[in-house]
PDB file of N, CA and C in Angstrom:
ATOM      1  N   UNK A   1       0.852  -1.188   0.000  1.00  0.00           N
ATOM      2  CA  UNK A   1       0.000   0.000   0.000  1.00  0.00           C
ATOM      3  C   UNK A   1       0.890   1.241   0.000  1.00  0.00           C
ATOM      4  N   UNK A   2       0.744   2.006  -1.042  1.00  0.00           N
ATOM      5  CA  UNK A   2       1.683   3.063  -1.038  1.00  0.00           C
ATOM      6  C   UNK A   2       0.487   4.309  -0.291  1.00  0.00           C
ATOM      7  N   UNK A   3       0.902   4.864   0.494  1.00  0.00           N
ATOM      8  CA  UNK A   3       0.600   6.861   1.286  1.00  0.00           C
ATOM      9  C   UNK A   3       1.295   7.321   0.910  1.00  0.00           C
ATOM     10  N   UNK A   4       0.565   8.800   0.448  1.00  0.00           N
ATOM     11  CA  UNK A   4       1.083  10.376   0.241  1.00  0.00           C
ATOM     12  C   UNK A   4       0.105  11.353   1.211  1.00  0.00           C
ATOM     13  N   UNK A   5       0.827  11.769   1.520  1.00  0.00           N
ATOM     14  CA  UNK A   5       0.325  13.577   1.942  1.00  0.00           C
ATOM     15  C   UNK A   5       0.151  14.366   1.195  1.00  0.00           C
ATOM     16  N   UNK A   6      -0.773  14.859   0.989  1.00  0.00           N
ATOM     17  CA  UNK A   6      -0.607  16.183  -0.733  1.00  0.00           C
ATOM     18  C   UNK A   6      -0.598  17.728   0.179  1.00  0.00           C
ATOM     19  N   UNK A   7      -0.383  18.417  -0.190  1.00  0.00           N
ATOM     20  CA  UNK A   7      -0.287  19.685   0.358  1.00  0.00           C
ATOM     21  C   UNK A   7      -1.104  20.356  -1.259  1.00  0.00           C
ATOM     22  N   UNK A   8      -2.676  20.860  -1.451  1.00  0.00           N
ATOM     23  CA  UNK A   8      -2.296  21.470  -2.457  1.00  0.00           C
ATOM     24  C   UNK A   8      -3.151  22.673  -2.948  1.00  0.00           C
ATOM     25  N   UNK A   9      -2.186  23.298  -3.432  1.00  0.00           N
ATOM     26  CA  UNK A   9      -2.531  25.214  -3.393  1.00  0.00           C
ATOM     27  C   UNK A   9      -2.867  25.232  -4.936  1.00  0.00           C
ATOM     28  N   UNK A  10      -3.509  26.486  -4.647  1.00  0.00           N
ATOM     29  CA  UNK A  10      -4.213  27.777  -5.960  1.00  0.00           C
ATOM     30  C   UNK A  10      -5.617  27.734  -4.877  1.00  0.00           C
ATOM     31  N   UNK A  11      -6.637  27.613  -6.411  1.00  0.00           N
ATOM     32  CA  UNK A  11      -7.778  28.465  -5.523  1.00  0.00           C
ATOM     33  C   UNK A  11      -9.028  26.787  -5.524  1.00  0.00           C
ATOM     34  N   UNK A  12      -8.509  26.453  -4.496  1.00  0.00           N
ATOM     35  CA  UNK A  12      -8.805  25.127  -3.903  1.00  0.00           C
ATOM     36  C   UNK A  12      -9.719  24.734  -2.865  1.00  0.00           C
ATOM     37  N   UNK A  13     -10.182  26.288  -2.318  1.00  0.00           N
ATOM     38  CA  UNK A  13     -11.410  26.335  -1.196  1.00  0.00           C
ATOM     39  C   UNK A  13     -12.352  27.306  -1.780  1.00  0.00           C
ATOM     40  N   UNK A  14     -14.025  26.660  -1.412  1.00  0.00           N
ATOM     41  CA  UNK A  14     -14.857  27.730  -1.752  1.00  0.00           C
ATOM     42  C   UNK A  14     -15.522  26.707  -2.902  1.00  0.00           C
ATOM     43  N   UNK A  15     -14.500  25.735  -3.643  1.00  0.00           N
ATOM     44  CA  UNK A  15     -14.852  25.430  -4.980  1.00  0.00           C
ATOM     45  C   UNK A  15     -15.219  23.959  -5.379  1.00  0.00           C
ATOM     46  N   UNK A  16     -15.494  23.641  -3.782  1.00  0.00           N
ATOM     47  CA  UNK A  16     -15.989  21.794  -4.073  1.00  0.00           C
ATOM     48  C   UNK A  16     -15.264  21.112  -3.901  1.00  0.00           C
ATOM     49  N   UNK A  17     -14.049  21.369  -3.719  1.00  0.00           N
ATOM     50  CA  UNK A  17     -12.746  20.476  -4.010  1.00  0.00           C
ATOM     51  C   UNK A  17     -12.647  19.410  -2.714  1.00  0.00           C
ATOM     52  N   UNK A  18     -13.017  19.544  -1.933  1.00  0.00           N
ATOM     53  CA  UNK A  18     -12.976  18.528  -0.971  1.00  0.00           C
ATOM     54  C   UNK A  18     -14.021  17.367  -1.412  1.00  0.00           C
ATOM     55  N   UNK A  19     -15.406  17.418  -1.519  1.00  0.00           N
ATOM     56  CA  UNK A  19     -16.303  16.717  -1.805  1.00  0.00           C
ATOM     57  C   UNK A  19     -16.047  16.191  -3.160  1.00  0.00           C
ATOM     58  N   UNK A  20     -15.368  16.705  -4.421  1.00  0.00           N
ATOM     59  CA  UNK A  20     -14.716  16.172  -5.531  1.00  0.00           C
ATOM     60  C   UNK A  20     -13.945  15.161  -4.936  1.00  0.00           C
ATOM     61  N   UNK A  21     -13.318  15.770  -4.301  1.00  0.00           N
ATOM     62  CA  UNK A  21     -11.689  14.465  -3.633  1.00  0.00           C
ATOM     63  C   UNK A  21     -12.055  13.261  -2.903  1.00  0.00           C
ATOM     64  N   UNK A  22     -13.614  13.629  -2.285  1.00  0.00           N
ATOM     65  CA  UNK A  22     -14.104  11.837  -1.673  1.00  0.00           C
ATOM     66  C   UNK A  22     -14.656  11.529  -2.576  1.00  0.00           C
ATOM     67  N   UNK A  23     -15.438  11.831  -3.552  1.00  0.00           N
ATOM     68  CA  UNK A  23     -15.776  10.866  -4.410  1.00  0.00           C
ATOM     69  C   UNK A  23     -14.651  10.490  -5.413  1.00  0.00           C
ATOM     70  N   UNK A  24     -13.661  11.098  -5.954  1.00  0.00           N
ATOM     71  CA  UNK A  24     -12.692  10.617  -6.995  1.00  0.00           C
ATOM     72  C   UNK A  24     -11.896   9.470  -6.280  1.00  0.00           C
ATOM     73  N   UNK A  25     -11.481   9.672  -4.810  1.00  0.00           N
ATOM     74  CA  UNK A  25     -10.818   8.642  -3.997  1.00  0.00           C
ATOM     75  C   UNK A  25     -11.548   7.628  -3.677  1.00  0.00           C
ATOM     76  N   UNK A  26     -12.897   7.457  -3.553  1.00  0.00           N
ATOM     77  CA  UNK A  26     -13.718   6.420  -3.416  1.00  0.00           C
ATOM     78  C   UNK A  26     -14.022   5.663  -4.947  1.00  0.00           C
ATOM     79  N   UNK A  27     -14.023   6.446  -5.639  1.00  0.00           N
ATOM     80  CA  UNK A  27     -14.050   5.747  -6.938  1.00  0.00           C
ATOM     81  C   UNK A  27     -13.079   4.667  -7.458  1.00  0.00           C
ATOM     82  N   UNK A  28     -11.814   5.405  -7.207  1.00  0.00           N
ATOM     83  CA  UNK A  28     -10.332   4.791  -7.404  1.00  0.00           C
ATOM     84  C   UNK A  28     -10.096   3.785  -5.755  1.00  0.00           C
ATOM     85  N   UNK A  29     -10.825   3.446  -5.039  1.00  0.00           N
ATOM     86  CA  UNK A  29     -10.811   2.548  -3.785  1.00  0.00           C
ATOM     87  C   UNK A  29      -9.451   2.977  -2.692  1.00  0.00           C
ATOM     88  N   UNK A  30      -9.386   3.966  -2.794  1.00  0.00           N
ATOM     89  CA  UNK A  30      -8.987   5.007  -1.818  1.00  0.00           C
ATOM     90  C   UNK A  30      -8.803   4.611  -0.655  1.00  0.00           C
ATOM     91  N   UNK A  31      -8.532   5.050   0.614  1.00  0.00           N
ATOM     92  CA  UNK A  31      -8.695   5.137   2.085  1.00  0.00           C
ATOM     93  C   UNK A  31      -7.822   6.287   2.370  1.00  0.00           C
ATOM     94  N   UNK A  32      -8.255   6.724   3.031  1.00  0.00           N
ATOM     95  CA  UNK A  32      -7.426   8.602   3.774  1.00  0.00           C
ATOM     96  C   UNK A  32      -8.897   9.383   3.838  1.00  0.00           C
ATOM     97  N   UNK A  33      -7.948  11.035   3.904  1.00  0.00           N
ATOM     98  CA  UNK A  33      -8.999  11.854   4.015  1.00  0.00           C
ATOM     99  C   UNK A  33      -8.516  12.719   3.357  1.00  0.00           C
ATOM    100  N   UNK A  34      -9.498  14.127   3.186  1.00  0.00           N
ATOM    101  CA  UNK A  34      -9.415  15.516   2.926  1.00  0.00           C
ATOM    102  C   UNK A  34     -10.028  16.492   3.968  1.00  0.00           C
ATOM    103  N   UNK A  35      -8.995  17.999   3.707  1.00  0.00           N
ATOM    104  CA  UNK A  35      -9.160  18.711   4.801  1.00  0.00           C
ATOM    105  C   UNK A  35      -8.824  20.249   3.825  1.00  0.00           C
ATOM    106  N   UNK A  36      -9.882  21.319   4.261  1.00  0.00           N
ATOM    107  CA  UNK A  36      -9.090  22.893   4.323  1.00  0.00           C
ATOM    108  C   UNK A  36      -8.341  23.034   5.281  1.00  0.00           C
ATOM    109  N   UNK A  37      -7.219  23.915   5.019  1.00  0.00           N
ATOM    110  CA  UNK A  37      -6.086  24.446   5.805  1.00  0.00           C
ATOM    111  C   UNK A  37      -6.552  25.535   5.731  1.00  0.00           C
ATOM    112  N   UNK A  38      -6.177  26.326   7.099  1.00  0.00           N
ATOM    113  CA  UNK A  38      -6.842  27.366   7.199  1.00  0.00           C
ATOM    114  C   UNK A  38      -5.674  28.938   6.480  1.00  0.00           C
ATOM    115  N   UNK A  39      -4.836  28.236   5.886  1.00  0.00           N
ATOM    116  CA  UNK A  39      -3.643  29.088   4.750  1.00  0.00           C
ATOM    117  C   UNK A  39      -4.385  28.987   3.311  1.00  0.00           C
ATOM    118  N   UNK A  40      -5.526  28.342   3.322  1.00  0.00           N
ATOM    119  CA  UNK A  40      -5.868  28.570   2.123  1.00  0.00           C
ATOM    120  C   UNK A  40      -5.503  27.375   1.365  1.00  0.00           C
ATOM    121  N   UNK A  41      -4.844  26.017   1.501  1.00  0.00           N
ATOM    122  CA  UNK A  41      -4.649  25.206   0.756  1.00  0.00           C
ATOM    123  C   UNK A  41      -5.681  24.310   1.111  1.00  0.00           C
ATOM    124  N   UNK A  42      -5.723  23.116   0.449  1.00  0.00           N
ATOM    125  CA  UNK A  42      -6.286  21.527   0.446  1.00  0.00           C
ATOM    126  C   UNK A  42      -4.820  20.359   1.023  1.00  0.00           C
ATOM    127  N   UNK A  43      -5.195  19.927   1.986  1.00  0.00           N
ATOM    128  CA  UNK A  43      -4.583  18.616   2.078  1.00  0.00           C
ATOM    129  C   UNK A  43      -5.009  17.439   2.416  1.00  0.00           C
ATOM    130  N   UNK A  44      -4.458  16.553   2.134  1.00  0.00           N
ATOM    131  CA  UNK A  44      -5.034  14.905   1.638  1.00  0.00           C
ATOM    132  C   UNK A  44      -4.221  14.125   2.164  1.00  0.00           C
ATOM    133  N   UNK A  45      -4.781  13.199   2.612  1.00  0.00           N
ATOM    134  CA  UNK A  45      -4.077  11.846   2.903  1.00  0.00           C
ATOM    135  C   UNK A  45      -4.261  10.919   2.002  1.00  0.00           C
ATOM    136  N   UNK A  46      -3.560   9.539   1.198  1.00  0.00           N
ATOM    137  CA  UNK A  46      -4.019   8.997  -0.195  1.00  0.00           C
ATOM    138  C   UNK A  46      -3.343   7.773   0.191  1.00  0.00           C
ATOM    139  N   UNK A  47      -4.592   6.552   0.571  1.00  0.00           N
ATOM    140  CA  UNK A  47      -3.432   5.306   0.464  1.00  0.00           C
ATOM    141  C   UNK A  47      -4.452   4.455  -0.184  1.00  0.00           C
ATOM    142  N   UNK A  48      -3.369   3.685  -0.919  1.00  0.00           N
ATOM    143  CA  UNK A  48      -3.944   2.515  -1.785  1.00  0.00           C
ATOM    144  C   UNK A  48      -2.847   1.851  -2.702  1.00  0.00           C
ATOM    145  N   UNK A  49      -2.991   0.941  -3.809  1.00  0.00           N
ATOM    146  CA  UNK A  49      -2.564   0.925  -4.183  1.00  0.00           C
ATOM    147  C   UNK A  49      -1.470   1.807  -5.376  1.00  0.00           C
ATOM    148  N   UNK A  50      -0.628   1.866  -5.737  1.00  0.00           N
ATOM    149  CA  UNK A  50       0.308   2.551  -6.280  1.00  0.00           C
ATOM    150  C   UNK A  50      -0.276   2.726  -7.356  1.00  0.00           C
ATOM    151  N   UNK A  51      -0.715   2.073  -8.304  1.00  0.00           N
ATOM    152  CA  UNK A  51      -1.510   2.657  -9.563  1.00  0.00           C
ATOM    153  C   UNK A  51      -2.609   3.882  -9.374  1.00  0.00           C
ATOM    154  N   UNK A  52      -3.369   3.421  -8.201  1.00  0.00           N
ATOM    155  CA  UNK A  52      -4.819   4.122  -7.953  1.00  0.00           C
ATOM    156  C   UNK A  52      -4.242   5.151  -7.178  1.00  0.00           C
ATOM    157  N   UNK A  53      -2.737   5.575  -6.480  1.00  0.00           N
ATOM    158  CA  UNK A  53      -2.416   7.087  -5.882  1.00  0.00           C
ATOM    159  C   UNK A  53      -2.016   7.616  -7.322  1.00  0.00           C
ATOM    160  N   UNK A  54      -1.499   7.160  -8.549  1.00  0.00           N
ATOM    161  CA  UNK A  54      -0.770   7.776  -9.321  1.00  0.00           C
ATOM    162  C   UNK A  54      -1.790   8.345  -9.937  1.00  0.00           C
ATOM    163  N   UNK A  55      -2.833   7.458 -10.345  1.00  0.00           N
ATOM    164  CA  UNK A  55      -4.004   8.367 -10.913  1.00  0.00           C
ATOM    165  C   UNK A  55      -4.739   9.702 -10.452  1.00  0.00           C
ATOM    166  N   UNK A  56      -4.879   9.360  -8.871  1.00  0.00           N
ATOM    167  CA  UNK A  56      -6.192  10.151  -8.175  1.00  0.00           C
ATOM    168  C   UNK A  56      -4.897  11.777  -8.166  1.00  0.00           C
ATOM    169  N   UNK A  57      -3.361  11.260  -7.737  1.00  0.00           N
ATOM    170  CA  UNK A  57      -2.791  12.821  -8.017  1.00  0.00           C
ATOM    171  C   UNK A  57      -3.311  13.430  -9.094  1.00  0.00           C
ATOM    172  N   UNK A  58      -2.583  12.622 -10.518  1.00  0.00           N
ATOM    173  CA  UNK A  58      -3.004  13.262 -11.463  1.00  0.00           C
ATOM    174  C   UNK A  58      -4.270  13.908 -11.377  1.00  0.00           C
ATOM    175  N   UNK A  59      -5.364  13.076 -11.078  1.00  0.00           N
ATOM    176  CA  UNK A  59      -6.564  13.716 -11.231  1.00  0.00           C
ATOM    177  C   UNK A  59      -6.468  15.115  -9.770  1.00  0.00           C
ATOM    178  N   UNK A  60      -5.990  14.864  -9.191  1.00  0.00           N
ATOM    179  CA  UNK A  60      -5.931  16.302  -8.269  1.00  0.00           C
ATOM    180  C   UNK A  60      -5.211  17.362  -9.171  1.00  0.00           C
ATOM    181  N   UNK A  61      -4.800  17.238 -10.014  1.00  0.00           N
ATOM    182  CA  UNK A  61      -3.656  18.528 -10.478  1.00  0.00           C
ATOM    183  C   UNK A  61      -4.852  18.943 -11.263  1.00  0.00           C
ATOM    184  N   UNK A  62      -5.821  18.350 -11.697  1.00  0.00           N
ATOM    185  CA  UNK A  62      -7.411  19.310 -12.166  1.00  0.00           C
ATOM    186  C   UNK A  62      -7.957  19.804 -11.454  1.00  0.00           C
ATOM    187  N   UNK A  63      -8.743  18.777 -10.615  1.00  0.00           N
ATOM    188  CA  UNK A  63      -9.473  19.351  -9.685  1.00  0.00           C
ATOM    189  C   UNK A  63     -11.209  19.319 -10.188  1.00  0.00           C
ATOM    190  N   UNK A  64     -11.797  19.574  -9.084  1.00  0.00           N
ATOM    191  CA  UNK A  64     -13.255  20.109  -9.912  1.00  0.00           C
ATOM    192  C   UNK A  64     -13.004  21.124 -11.160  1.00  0.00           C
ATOM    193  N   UNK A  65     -14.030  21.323 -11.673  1.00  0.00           N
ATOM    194  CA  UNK A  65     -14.262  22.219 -13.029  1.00  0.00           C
ATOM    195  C   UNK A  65     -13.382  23.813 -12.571  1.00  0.00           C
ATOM    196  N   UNK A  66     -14.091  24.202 -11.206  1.00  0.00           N
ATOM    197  CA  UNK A  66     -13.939  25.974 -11.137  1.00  0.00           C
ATOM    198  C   UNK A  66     -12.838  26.091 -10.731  1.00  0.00           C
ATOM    199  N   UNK A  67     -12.111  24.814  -9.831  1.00  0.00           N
ATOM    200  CA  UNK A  67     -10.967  24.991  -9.032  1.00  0.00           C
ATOM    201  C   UNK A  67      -9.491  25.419 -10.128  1.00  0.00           C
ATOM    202  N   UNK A  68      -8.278  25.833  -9.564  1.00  0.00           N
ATOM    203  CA  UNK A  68      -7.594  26.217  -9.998  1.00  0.00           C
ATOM    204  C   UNK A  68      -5.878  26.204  -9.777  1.00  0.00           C
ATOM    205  N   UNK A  69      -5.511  24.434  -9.455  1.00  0.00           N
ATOM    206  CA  UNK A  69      -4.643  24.451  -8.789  1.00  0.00           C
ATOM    207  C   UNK A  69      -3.144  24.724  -9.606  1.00  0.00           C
ATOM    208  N   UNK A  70      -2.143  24.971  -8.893  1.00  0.00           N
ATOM    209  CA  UNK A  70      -1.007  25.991  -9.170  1.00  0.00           C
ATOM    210  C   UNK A  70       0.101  25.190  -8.606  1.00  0.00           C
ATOM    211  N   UNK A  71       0.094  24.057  -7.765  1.00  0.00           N
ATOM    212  CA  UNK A  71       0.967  23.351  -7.620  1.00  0.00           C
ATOM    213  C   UNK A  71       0.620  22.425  -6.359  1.00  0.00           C
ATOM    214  N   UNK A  72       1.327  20.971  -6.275  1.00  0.00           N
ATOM    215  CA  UNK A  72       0.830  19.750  -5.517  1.00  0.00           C
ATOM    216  C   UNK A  72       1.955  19.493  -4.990  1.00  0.00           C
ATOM    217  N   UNK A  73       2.172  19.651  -3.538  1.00  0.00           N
ATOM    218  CA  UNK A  73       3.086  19.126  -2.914  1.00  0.00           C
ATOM    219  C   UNK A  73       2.970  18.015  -2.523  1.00  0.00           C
ATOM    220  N   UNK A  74       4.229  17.053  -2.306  1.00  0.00           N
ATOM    221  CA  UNK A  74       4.075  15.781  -2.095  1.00  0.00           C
ATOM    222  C   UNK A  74       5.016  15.053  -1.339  1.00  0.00           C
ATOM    223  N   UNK A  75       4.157  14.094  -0.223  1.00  0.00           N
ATOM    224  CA  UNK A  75       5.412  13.448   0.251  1.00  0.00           C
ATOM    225  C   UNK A  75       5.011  12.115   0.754  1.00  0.00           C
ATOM    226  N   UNK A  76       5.956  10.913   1.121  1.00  0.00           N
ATOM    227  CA  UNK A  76       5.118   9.336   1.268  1.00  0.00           C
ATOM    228  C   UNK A  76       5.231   9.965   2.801  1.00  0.00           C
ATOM    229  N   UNK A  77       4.538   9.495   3.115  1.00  0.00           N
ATOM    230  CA  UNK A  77       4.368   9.386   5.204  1.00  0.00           C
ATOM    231  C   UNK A  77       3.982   7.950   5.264  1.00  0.00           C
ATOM    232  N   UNK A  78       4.010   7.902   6.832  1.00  0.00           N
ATOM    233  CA  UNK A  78       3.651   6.301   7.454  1.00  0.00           C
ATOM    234  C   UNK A  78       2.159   6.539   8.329  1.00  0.00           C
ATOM    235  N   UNK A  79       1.647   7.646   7.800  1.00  0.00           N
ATOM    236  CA  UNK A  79       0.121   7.851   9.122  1.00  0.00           C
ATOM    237  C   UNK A  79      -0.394   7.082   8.824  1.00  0.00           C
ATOM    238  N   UNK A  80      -1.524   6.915  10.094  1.00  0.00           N
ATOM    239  CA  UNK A  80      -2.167   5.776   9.890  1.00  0.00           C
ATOM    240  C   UNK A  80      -3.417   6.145   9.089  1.00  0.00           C
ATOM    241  N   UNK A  81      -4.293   5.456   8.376  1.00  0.00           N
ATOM    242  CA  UNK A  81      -5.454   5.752   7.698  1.00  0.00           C
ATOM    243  C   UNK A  81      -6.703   4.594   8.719  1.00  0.00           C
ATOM    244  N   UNK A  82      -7.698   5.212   7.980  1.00  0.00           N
ATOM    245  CA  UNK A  82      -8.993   4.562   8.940  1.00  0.00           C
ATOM    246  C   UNK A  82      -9.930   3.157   7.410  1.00  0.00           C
ATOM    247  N   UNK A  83     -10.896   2.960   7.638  1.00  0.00           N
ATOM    248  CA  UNK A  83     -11.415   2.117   6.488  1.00  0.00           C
ATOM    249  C   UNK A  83     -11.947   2.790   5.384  1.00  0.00           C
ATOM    250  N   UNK A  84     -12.002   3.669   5.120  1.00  0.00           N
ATOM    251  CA  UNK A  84     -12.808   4.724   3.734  1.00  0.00           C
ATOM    252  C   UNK A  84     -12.037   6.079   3.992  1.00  0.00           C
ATOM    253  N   UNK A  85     -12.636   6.998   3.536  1.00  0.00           N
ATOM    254  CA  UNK A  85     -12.053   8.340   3.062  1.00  0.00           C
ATOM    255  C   UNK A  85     -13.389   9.203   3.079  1.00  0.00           C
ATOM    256  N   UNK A  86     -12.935  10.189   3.916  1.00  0.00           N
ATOM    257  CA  UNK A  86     -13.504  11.383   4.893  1.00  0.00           C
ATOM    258  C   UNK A  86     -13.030  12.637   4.371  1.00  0.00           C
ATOM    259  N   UNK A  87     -13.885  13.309   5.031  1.00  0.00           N
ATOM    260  CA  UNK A  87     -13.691  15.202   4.919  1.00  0.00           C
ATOM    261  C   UNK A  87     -13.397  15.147   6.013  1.00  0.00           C
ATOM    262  N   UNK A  88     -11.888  16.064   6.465  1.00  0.00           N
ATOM    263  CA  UNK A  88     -12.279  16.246   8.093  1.00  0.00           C
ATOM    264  C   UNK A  88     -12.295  18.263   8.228  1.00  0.00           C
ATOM    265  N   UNK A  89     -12.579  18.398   9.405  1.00  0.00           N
ATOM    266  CA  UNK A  89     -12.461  19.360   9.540  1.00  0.00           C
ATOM    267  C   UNK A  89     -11.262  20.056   9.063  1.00  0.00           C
ATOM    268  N   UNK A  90     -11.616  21.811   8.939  1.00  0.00           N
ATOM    269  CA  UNK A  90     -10.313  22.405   8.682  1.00  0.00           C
ATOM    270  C   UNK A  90      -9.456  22.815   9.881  1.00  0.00           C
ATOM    271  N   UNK A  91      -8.576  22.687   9.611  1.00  0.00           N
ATOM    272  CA  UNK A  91      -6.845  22.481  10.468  1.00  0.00           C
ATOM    273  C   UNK A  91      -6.454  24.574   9.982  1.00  0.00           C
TER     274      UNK A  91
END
């Protein structure tokens, strides 16, 4: 099971992008979460298999339709994840 942390900025709140990100991660059989940062970014937790993180990034560097992202930070971590994939509160 490969995890990433995404850190990811432009104009990423306001615009669905969290509720995009549980269903695209549930689609692709996902487990983690999504969260607003209160700096204005999106961050994600992403574990699954290595094919299905490589995709769901890619598909984060779109985003919903209005969103407008500008760059995806990235890194593997060891957190723990729960059984599905959540919104959590903003941090």
């Amino acid at each position: 099971m490969k995890k990433v942390l995404l850190r990811i900025h432009g104009r990423v709140q306001g615009v669905g992008y969290r509720m995009w990100a549980m269903d695209a991660a549930k689609r692709r059989g996902l487990k983690g979460w999504v969260r607003n940062c209160r700096d204005g970014t999106v961050e994600a937790l992403l574990a699954g298999a290595e094919a299905n993180v490589a995709d769901m990034l890619a598909a984060c560097r779109l985003g919903p339709p209005v969103a407008e992202v500008t760059e995806i930070e990235v890194q593997a971590t060891d957190m723990e994840v729960g059984d599905g994939f959540e919104a959590r509160a903003t941090v």
